[in-house]
PDB file of N, CA and C in Angstrom:
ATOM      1  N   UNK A   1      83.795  81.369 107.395  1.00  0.00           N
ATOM      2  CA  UNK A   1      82.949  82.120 108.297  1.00  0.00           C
ATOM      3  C   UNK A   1      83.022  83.596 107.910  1.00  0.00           C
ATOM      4  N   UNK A   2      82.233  84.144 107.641  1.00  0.00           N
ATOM      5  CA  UNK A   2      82.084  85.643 107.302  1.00  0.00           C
ATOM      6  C   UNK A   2      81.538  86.903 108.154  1.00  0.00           C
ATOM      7  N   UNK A   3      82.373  86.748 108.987  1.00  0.00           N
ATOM      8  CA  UNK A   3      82.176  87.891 109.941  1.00  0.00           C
ATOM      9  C   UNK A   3      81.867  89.418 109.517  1.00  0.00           C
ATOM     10  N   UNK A   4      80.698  90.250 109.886  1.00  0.00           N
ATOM     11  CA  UNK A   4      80.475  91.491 109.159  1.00  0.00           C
ATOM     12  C   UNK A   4      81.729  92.276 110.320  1.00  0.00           C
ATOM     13  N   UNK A   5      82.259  92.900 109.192  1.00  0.00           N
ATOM     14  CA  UNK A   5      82.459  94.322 109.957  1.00  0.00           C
ATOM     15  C   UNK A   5      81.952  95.789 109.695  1.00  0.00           C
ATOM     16  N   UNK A   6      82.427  96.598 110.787  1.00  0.00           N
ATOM     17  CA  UNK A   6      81.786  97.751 110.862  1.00  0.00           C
ATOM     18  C   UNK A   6      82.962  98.976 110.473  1.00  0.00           C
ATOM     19  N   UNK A   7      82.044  99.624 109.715  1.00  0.00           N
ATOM     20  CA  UNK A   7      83.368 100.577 109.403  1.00  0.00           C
ATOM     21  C   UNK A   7      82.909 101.928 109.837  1.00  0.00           C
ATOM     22  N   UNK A   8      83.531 102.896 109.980  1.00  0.00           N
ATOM     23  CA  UNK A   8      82.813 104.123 110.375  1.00  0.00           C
ATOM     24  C   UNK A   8      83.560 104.809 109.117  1.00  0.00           C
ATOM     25  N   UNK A   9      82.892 106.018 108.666  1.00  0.00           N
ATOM     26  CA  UNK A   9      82.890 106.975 107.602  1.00  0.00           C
ATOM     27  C   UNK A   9      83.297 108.329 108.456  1.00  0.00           C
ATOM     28  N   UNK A  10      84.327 108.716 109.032  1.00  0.00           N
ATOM     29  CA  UNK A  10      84.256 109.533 109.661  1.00  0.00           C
ATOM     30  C   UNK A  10      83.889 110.544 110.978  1.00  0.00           C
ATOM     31  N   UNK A  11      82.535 110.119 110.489  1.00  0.00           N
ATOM     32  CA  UNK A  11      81.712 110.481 111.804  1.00  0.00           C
ATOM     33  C   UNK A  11      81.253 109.188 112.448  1.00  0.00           C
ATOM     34  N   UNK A  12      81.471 109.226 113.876  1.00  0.00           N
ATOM     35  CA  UNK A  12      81.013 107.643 114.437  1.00  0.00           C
ATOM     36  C   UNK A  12      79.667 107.638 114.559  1.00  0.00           C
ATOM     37  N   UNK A  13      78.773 108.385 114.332  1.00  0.00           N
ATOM     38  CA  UNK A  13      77.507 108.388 114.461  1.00  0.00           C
ATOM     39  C   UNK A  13      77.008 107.535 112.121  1.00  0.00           C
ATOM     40  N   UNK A  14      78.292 107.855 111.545  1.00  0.00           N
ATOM     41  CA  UNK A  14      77.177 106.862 110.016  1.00  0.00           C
ATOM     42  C   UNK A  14      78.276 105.821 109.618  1.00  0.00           C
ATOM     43  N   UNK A  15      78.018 104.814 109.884  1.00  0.00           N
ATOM     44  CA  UNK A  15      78.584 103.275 109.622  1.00  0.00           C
ATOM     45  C   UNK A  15      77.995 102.677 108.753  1.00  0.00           C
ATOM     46  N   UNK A  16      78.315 101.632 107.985  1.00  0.00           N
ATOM     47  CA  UNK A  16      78.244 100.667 107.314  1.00  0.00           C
ATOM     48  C   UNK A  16      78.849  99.160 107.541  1.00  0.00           C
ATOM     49  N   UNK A  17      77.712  98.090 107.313  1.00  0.00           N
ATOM     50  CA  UNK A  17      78.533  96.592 107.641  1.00  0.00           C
ATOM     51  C   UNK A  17      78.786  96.433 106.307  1.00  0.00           C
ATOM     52  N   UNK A  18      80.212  95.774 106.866  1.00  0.00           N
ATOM     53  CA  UNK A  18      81.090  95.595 105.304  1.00  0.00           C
ATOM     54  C   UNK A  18      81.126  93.910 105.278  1.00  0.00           C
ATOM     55  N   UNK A  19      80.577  92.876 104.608  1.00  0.00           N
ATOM     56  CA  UNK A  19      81.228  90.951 104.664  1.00  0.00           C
ATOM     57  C   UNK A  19      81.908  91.392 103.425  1.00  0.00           C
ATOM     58  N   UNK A  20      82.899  90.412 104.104  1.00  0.00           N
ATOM     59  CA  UNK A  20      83.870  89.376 103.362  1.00  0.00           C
ATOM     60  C   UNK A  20      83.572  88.913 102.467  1.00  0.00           C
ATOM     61  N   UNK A  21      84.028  88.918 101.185  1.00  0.00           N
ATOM     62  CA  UNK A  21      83.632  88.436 100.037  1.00  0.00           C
ATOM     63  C   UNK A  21      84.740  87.466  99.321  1.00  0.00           C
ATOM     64  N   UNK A  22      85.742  87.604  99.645  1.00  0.00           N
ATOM     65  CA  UNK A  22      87.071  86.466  99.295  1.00  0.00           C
ATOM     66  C   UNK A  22      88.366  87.608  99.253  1.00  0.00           C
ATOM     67  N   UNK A  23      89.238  87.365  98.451  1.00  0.00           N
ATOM     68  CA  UNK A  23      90.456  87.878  98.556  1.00  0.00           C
ATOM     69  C   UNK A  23      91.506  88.331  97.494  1.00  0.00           C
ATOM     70  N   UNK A  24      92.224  89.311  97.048  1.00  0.00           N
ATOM     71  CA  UNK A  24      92.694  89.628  95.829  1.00  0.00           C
ATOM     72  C   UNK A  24      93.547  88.469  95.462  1.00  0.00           C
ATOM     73  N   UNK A  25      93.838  88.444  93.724  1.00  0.00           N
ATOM     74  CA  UNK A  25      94.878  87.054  93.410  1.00  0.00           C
ATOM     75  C   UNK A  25      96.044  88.266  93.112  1.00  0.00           C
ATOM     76  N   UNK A  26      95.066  88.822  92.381  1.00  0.00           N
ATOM     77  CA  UNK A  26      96.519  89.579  90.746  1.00  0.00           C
ATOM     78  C   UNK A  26      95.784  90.258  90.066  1.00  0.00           C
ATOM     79  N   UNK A  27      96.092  91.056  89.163  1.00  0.00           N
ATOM     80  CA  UNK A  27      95.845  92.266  87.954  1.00  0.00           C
ATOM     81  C   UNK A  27      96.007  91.338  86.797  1.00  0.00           C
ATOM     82  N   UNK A  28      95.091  91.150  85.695  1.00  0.00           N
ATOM     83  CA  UNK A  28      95.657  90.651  84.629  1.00  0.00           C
ATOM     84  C   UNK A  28      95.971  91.259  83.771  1.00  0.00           C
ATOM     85  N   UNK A  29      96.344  90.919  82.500  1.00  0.00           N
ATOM     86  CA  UNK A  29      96.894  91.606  81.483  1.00  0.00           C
ATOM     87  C   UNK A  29      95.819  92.857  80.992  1.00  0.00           C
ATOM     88  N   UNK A  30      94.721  92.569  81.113  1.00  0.00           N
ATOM     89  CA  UNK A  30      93.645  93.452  80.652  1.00  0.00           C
ATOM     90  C   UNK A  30      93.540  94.452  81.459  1.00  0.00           C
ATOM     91  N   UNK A  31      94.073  94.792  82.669  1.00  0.00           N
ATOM     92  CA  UNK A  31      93.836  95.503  83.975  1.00  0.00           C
ATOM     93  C   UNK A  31      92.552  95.407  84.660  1.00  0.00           C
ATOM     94  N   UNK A  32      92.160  94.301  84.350  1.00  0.00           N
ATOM     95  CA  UNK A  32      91.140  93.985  85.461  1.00  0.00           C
ATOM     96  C   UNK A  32      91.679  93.206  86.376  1.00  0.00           C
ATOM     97  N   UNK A  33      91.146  93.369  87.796  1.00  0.00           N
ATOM     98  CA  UNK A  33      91.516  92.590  89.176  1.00  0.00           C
ATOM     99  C   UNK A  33      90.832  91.166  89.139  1.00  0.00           C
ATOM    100  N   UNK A  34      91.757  90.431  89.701  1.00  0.00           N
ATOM    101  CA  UNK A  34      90.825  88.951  89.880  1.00  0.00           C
ATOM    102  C   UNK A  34      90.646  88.481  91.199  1.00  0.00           C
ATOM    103  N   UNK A  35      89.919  88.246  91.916  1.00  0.00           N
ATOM    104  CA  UNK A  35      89.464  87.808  93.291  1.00  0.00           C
ATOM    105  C   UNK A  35      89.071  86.141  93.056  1.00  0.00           C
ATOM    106  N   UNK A  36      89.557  85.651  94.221  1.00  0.00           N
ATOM    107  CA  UNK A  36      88.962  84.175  95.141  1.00  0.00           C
ATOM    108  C   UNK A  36      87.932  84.995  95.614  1.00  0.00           C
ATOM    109  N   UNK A  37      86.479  84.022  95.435  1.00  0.00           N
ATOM    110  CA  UNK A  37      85.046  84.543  95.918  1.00  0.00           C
ATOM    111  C   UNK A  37      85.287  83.467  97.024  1.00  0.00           C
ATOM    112  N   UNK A  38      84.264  83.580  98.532  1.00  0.00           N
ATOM    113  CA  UNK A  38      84.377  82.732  99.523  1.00  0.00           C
ATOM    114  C   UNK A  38      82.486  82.703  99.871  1.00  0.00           C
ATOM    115  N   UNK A  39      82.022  83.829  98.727  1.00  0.00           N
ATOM    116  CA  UNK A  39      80.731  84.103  98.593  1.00  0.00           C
ATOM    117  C   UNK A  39      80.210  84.270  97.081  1.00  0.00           C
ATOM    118  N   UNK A  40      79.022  83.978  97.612  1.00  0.00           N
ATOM    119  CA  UNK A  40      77.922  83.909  96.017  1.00  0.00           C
ATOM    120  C   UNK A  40      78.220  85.913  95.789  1.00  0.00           C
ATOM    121  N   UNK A  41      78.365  86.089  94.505  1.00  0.00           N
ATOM    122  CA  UNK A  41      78.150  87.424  93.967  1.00  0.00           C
ATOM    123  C   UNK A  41      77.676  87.367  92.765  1.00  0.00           C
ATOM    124  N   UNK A  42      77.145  88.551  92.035  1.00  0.00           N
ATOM    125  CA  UNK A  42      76.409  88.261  91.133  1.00  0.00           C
ATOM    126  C   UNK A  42      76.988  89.533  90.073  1.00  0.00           C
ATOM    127  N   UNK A  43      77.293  89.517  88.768  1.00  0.00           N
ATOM    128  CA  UNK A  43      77.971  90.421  88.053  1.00  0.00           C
ATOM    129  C   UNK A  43      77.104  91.930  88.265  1.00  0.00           C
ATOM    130  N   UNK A  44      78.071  93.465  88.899  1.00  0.00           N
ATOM    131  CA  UNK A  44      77.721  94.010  88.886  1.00  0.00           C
ATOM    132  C   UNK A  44      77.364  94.681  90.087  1.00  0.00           C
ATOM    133  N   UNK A  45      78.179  93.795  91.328  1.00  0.00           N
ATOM    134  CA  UNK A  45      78.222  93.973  92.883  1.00  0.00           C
ATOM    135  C   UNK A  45      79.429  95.104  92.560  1.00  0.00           C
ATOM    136  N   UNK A  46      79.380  95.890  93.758  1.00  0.00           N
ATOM    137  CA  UNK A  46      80.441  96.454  93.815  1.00  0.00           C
ATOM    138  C   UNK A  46      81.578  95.825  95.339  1.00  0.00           C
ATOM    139  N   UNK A  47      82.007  95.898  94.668  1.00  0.00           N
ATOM    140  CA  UNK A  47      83.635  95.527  96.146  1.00  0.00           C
ATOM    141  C   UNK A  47      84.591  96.752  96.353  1.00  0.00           C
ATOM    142  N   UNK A  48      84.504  96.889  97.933  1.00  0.00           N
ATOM    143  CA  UNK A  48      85.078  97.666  98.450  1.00  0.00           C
ATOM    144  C   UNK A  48      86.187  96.867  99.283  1.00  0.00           C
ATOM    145  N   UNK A  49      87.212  97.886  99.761  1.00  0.00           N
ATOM    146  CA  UNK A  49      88.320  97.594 100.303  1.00  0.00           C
ATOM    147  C   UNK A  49      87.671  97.501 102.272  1.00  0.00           C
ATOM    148  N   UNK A  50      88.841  97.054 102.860  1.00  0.00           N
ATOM    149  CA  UNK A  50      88.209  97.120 104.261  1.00  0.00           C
ATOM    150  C   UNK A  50      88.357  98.420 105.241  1.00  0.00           C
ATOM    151  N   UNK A  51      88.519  99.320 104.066  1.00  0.00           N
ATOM    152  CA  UNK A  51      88.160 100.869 104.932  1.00  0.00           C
ATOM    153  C   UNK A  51      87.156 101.280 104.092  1.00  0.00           C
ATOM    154  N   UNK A  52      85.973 100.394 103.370  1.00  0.00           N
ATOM    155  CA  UNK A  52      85.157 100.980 102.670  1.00  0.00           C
ATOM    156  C   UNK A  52      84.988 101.961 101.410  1.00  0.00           C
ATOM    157  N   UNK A  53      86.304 101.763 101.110  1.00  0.00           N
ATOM    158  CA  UNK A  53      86.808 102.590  99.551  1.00  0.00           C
ATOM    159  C   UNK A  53      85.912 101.433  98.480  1.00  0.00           C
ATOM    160  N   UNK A  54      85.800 102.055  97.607  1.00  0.00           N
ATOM    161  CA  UNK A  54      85.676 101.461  96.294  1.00  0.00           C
ATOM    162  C   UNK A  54      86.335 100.771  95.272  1.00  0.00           C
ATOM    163  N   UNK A  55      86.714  99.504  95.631  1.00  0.00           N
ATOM    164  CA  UNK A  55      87.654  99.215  94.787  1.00  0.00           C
ATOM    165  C   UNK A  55      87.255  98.792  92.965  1.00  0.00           C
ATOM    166  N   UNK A  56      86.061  98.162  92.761  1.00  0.00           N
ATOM    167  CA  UNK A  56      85.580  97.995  91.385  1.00  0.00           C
ATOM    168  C   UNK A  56      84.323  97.615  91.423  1.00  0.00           C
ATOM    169  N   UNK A  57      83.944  96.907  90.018  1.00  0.00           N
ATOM    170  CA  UNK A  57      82.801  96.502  89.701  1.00  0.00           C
ATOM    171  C   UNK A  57      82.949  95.057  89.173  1.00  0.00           C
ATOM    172  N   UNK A  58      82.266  93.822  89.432  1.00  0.00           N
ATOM    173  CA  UNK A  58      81.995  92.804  89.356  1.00  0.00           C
ATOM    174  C   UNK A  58      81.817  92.603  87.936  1.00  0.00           C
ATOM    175  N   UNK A  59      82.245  92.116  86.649  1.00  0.00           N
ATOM    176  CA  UNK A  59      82.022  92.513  85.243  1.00  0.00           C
ATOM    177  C   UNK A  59      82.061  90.704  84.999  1.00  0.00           C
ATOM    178  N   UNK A  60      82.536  89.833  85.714  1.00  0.00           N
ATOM    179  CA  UNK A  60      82.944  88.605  85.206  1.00  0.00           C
ATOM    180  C   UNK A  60      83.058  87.379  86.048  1.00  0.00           C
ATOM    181  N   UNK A  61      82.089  86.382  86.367  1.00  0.00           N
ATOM    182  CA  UNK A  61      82.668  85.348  87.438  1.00  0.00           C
ATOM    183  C   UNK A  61      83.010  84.268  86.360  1.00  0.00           C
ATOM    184  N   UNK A  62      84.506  83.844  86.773  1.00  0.00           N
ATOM    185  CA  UNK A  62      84.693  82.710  86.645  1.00  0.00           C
ATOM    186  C   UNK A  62      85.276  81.492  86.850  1.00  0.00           C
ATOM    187  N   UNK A  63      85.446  80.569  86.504  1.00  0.00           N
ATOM    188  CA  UNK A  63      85.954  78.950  87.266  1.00  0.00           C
ATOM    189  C   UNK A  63      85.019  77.863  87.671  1.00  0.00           C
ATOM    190  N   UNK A  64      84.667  77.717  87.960  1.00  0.00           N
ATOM    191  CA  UNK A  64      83.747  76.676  88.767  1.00  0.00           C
ATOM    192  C   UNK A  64      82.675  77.076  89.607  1.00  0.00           C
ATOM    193  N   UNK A  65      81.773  76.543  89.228  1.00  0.00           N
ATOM    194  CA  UNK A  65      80.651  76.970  90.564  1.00  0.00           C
ATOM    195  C   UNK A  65      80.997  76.646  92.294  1.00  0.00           C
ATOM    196  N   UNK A  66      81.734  75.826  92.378  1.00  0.00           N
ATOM    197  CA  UNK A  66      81.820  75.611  93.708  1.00  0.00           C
ATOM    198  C   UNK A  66      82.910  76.106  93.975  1.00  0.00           C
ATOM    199  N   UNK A  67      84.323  77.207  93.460  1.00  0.00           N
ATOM    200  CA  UNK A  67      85.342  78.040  93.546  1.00  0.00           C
ATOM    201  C   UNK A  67      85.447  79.258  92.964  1.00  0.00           C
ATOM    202  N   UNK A  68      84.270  79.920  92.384  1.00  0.00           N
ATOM    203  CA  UNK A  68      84.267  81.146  91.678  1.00  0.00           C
ATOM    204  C   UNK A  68      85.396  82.075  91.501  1.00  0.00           C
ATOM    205  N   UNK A  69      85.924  82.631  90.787  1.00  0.00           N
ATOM    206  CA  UNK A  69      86.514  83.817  90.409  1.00  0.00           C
ATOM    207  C   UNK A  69      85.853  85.052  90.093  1.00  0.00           C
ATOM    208  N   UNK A  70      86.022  86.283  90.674  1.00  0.00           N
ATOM    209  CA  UNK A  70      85.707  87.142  90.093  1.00  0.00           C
ATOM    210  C   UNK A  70      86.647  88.444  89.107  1.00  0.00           C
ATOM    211  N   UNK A  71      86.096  88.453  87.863  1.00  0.00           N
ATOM    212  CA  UNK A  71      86.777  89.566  86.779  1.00  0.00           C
ATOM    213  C   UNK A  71      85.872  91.065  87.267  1.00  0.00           C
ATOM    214  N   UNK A  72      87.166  91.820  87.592  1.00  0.00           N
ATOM    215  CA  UNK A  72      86.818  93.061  88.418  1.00  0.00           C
ATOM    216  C   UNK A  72      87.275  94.593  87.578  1.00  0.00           C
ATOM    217  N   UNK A  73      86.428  95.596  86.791  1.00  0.00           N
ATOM    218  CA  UNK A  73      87.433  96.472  86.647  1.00  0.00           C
ATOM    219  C   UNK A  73      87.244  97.001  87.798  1.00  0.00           C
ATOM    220  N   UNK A  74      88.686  97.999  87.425  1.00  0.00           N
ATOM    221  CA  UNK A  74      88.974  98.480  89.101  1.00  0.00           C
ATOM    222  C   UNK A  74      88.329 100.154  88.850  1.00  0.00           C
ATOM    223  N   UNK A  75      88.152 100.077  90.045  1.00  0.00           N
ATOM    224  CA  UNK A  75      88.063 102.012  90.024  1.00  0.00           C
ATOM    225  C   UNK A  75      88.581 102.911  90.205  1.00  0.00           C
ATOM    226  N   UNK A  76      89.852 102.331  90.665  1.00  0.00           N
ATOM    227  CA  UNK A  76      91.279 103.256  90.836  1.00  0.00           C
ATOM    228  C   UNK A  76      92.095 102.450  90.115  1.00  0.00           C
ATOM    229  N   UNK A  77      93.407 104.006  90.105  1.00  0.00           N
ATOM    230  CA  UNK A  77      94.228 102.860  90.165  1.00  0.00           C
ATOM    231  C   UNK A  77      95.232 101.925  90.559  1.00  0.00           C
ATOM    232  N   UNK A  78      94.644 102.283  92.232  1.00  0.00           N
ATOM    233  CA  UNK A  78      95.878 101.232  93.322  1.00  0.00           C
ATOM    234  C   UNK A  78      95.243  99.928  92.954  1.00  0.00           C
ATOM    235  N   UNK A  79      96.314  99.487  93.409  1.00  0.00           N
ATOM    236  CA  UNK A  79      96.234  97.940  93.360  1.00  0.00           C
ATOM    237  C   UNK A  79      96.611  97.481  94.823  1.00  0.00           C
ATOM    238  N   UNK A  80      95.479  96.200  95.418  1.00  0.00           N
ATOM    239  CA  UNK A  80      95.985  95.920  96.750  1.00  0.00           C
ATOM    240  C   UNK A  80      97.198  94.609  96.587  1.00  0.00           C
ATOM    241  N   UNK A  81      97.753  94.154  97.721  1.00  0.00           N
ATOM    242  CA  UNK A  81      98.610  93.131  97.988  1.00  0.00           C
ATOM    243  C   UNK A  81      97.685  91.488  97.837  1.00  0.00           C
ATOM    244  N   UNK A  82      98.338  90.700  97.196  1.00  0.00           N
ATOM    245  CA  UNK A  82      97.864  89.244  97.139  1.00  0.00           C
ATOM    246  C   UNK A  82      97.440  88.731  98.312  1.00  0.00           C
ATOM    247  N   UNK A  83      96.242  88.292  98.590  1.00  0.00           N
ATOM    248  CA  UNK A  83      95.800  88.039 100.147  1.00  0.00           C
ATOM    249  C   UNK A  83      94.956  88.799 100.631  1.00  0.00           C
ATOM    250  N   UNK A  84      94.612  89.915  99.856  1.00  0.00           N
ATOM    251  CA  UNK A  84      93.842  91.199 100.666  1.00  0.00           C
ATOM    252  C   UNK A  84      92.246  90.983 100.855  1.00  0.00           C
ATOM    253  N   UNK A  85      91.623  91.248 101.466  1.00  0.00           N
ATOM    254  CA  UNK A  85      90.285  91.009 101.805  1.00  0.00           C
ATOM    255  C   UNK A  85      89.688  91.655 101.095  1.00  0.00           C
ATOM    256  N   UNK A  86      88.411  91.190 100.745  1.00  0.00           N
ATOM    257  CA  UNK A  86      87.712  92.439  99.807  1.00  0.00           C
ATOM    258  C   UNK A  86      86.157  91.950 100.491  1.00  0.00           C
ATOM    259  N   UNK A  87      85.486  93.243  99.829  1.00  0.00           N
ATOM    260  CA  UNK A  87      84.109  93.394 101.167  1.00  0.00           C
ATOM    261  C   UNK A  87      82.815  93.561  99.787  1.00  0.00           C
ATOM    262  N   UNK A  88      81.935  93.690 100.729  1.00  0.00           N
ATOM    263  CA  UNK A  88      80.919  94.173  99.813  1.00  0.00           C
ATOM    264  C   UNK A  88      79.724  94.753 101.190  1.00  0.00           C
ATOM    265  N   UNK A  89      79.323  95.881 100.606  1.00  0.00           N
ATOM    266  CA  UNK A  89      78.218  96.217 101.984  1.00  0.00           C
ATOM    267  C   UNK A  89      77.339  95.276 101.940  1.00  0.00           C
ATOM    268  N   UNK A  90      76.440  95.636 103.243  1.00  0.00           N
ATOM    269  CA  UNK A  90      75.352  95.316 103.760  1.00  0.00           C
ATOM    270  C   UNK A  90      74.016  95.684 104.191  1.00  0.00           C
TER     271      UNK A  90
END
């Protein structure tokens, strides 16, 4: 179930809906991020964190069509915790 959320940018008057897009695994050797998709994405989405930061760019799906992976470079360079939600606007 993909509940949108709402994030505010500071001022509560300019928001953005952020869905759920699946969840971080790990960093691979290449330093790209790899995500569980729980949604269709298409190379070249961007994914943000759930305070609406920028976390990368969509460069690679892979695994299975009905379990996707996504190959992510990142745009920083934090790295979130295994489990972490990752968004994409709306």
């Amino acid at each position: 179930m993909n509940i949108p959320v709402k994030v505010y940018r500071g001022r509560t008057d300019v928001s953005e809906i952020l869905f759920q897009v699946g969840v971080f695994l790990h960093q691979a050797r290449s330093g790209r991020l790899i995500f569980r998709l729980s949604r269709e994405l298409k190379p070249g989405s961007v994914l943000v964190d759930g305070k609406g930061k920028k976390i990368g760019k969509v460069v690679e799906l892979i695994g299975p069509v009905k379990a996707p992976y996504a190959s992510v470079v990142p745009a920083t360079s934090r790295v979130g915790k295994a489990g972490e939600a990752v968004f994409v606007t709306g």
